[in-house]
Protein backbone atom coordinates (compact mmCIF):
# COMPACT_ATOMS: atom_id res chain seq x y z
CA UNK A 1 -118.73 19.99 66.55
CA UNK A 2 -121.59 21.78 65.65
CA UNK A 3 -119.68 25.27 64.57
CA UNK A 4 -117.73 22.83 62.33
CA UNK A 5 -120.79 20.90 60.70
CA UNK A 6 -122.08 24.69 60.07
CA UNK A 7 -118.62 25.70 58.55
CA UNK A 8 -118.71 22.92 56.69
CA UNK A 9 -122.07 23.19 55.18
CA UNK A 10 -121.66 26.89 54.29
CA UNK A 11 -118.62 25.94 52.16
CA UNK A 12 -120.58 23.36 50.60
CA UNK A 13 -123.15 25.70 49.82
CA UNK A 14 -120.70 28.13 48.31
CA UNK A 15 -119.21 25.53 46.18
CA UNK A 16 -122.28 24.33 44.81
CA UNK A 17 -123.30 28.21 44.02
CA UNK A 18 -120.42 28.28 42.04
CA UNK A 19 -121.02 25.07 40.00
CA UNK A 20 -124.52 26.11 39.65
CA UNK A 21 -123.47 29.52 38.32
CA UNK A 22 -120.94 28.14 36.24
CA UNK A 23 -123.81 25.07 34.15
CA UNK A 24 -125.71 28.55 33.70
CA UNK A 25 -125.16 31.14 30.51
CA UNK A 26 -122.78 33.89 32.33
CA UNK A 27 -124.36 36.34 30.48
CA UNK A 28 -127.93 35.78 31.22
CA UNK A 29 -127.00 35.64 34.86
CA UNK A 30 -125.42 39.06 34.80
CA UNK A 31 -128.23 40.59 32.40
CA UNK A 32 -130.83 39.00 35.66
CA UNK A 33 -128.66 41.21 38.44
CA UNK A 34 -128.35 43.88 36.43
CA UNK A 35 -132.14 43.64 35.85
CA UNK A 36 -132.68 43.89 39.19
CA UNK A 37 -130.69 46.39 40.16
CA UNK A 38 -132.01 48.85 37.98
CA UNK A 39 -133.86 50.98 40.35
CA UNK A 40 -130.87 51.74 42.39
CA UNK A 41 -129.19 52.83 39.59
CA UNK A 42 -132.08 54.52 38.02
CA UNK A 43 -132.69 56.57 41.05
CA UNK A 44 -128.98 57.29 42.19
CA UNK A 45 -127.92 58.85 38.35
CA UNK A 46 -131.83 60.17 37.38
CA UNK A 47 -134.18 60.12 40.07
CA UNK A 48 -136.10 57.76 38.72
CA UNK A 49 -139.08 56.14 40.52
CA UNK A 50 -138.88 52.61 39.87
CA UNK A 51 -141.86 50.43 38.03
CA UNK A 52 -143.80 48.08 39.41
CA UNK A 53 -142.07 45.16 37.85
CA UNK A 54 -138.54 46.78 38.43
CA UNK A 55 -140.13 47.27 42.27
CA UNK A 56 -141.26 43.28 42.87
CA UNK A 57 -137.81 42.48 40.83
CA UNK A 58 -136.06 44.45 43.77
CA UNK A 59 -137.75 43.33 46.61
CA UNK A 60 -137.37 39.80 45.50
CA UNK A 61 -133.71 39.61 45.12
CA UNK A 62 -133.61 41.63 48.32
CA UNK A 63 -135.66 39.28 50.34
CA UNK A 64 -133.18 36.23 48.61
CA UNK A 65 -129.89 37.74 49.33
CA UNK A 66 -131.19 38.63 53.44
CA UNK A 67 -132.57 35.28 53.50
CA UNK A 68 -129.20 33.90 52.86
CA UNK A 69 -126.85 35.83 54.83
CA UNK A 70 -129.56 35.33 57.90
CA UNK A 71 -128.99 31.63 57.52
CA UNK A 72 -125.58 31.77 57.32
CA UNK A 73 -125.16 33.81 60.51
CA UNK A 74 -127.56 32.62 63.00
CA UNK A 75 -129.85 29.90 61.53
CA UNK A 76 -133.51 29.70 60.61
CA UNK A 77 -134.51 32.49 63.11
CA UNK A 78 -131.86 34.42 60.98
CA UNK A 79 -132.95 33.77 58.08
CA UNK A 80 -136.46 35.06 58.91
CA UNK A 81 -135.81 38.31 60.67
CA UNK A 82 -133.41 39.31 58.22
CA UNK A 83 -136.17 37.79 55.00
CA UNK A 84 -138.10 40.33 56.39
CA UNK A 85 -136.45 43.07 56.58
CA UNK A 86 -134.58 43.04 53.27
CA UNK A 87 -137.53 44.63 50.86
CA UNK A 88 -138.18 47.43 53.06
CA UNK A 89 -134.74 47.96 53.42
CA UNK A 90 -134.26 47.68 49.63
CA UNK A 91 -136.80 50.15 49.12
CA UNK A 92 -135.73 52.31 51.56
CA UNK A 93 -132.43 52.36 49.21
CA UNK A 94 -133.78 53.76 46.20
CA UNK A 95 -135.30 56.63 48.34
CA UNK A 96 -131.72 56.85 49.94
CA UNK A 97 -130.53 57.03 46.04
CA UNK A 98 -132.89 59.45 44.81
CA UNK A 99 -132.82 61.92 48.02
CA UNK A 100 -129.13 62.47 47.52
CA UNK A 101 -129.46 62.33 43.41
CA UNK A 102 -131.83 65.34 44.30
CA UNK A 103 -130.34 67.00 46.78
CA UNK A 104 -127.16 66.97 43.94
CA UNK A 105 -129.62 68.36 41.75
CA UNK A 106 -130.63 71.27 44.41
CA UNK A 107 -126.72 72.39 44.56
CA UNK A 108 -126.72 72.59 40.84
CA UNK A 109 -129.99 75.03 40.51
CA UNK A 110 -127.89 78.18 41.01
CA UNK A 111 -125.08 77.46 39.05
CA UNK A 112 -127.37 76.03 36.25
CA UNK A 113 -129.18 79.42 36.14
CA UNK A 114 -126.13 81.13 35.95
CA UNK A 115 -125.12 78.85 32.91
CA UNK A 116 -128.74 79.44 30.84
CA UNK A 117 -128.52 82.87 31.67
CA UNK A 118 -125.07 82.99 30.20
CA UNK A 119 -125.89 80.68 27.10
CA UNK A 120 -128.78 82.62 26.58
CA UNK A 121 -127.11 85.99 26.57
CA UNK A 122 -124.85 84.65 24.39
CA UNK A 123 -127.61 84.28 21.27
CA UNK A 124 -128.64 80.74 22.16
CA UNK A 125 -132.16 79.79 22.14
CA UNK A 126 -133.67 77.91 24.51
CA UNK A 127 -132.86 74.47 23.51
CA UNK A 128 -129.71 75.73 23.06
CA UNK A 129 -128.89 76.58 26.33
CA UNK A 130 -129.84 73.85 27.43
CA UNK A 131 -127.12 72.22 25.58
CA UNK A 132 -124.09 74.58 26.34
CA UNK A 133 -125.36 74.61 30.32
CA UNK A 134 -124.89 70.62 29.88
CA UNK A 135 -121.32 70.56 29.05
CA UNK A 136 -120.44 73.42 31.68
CA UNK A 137 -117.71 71.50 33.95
CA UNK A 138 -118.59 74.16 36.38
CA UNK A 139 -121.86 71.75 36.97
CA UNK A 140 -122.61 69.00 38.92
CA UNK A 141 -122.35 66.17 37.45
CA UNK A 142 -126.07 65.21 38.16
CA UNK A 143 -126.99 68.95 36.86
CA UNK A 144 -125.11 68.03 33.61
CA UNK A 145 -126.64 64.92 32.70
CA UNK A 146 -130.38 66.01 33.67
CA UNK A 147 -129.66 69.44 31.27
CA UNK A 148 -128.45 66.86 28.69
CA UNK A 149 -131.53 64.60 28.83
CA UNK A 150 -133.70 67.28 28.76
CA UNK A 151 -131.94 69.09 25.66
CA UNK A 152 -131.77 65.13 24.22
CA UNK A 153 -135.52 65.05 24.63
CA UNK A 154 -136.01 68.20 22.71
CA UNK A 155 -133.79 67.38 19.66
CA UNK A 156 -135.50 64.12 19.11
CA UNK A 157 -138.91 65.94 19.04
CA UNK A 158 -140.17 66.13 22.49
CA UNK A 159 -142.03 69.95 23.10
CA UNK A 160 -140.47 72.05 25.49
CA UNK A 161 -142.56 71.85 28.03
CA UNK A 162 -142.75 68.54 28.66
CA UNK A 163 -139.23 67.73 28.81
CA UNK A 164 -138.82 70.79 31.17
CA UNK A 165 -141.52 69.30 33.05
CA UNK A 166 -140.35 65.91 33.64
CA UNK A 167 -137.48 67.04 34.90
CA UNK A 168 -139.32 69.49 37.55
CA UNK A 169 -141.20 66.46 38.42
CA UNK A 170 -138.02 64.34 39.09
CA UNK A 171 -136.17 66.89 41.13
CA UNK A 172 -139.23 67.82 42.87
CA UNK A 173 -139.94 71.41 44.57
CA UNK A 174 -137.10 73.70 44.78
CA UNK A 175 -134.86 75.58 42.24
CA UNK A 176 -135.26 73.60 38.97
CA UNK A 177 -139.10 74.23 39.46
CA UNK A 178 -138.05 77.81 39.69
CA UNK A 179 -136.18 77.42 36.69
CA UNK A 180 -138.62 75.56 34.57
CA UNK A 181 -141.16 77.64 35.81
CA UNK A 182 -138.91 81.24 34.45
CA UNK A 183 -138.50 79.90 31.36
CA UNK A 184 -141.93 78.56 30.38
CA UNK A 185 -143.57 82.32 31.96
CA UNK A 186 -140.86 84.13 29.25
CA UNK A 187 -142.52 82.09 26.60
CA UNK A 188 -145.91 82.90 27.10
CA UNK A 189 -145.29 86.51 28.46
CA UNK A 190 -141.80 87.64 26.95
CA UNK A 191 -139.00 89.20 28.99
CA UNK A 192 -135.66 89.12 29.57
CA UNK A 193 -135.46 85.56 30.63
CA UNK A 194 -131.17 85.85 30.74
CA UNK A 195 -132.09 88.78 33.63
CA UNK A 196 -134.49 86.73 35.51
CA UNK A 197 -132.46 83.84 35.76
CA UNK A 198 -129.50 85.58 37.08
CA UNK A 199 -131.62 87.09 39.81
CA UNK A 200 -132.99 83.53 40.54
CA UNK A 201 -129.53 82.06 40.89
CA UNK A 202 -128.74 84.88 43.12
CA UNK A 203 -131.67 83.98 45.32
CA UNK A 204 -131.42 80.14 45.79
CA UNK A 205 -127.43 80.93 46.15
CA UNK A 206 -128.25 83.01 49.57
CA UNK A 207 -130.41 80.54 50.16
CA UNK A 208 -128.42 76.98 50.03
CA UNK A 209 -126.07 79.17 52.06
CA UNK A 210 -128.57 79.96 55.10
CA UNK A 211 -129.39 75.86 54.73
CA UNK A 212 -126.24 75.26 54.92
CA UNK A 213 -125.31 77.51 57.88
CA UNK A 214 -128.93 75.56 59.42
CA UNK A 215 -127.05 72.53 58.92
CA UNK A 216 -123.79 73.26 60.18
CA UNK A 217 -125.53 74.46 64.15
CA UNK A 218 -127.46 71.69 64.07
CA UNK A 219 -125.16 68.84 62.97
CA UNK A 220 -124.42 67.75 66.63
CA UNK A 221 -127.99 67.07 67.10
CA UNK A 222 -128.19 64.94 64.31
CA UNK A 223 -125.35 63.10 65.08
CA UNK A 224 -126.71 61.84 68.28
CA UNK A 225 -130.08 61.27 66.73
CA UNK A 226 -128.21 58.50 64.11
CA UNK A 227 -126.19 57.24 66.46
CA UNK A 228 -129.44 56.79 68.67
CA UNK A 229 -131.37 55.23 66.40
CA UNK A 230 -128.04 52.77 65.26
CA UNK A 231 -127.48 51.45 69.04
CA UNK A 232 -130.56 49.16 68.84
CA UNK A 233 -128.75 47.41 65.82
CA UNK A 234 -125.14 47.60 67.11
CA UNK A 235 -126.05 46.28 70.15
CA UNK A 236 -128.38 42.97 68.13
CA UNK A 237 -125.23 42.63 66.11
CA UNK A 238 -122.89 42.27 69.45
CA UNK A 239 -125.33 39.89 70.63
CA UNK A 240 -125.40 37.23 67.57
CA UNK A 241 -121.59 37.76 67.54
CA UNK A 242 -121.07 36.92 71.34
CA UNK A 243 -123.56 34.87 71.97
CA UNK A 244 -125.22 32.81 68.53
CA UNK A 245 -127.81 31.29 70.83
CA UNK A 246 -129.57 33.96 72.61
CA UNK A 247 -131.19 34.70 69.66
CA UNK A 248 -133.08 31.52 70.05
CA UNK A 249 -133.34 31.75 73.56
CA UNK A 250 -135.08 35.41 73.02
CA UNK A 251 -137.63 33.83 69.99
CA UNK A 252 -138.91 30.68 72.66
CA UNK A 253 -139.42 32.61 75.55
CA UNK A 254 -142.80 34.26 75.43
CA UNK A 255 -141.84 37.59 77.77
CA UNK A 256 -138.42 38.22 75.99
CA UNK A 257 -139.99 37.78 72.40
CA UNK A 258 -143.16 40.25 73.54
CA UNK A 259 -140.24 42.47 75.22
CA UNK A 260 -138.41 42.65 71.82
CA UNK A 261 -141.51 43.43 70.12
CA UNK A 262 -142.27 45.80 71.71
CA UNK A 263 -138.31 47.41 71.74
CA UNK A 264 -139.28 46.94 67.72
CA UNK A 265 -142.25 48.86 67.32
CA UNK A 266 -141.40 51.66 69.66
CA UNK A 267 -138.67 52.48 67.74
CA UNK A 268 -140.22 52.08 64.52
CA UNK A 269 -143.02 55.13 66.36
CA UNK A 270 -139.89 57.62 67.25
CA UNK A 271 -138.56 57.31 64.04
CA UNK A 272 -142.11 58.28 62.42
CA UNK A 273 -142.16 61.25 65.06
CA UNK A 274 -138.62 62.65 64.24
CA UNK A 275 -139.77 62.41 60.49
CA UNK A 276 -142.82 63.86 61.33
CA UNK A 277 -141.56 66.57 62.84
CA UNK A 278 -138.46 67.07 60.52
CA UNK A 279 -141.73 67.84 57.64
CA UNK A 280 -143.34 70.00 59.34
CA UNK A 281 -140.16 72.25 60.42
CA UNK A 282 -139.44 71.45 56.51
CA UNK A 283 -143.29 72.97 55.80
């Protein structure tokens, strides 16, 4: 009877989303969602770090959409735990997002010397290269459209530098540093910058290769480390599945709650460790 009276209220619910959706202007509802979403988007096709409006905006509609699957699912208690953890976990998404925009960007940096130093030994300035790199298919995508923003920047006025800076500072240390770093140095000093940035692709080309060899011995071990870290969860999900109310029974009793707890946070301090230690092997 209960199950039923819950069915019954979550189609209710759905219904009355719908009518609510459907008295409002379509348009400004999609413009709000899209509004929020930006900073996934932002950071999985730029690497953008999102504002502090677009941030709250984010973890807002994050918190709403957890808080109302949780209810659905398993009730009040539901509704909380899962409240809670929907910002951080929205957050963590947009570093998600812009960790693999960048590490896109970091298999592009060899190639994308190879293209400058081709566009440049062809006669093309600069700016120029910048534009003939951008519509090398050879590319990555995300190595394309960053080229193209920067050579963008530059033909509506922006100085070199800076646009070659901001996009160092969005793909962070690695190649395109490299890069922007060669070509500002050949402007101050002179040089054959075409030269240089052949033997720079060169060198980050052995060296995605020896990260990629690191990653290919060690891919067991991370394997077990996910699906470590993923058995906590799978094993919570199981539970609310099989058995709705031992949730509830875990939240009243004092022991089982402090138990969980401490399950929680003990997790939360081996995850810091592994991250810890994957910076400083990193360093």
């Amino acid at each position: 009877m209960i199950a039923a009276t819950a069915a019954l209220a979550a189609g209710l619910a759905v219904v009355a989303a719908f009518e609510l959706l459907s008295a409002l202007d379509g348009r400004r509802v999609l413009a709000g969602v899209e509004s929020a979403l930006a900073p996934l988007r932002t950071a999985g096709r730029a690497g953008g770090v999102p504002a502090d409006g677009e941030r709250r905006r984010l973890v807002l509609t994050a918190a709403a959409v957890a808080c109302g699957a949780g209810w659905l699912v398993a009730g009040a208690l539901g509704a909380g735990l899962l409240g809670l953890l929907g910002p951080p976990a929205a957050v963590a998404l947009v570093a998600l997002r812009r960790a693999r925009w960048r590490a896109a960007m970091a298999r592009g940096a060899a190639p994308a010397a190879l293209a400058l130093a081709d566009a440049l030994a062809g006669g093309h300035a600069v700016s120029g290269a910048l534009e003939v790199a951008a519509r090398d298919g050879a590319l990555p995508r995300a190595a394309r459209v960053a080229l193209g923003s920067a050579a963008g920047a530059i033909a509506v006025g922006e100085p070199l530098p800076a646009a070659l800076g901001h996009l160092a500072d969005r793909t962070g240390p690695g190649g395109w540093r490299a890069i922007v770093a060669a070509i500002l140095v050949q402007r101050e000093t002179g040089g054959d910058l075409a030269r240089l940035l052949r033997e720079l692709a060169d060198g980050l080309a052995r060296q995605a290769r020896a990260e990629a060899n690191a990653r290919g011995a060690s891919a067991q071990a991370r394997l077990t480390a996910r699906i470590v870290v993923l058995l906590p969860a799978a094993a919570l999900a199981l539970l609310a599945i099989a058995a709705p109310d031992a949730l509830g029974a875990i939240a009243a009793s004092p022991a089982a709650l402090l138990l969980a707890t401490a399950a929680v946070v003990l997790q939360a301090l081996a995850l810091l460790a592994v991250w810890a230690i994957a910076r400083g092997v990193e360093r």
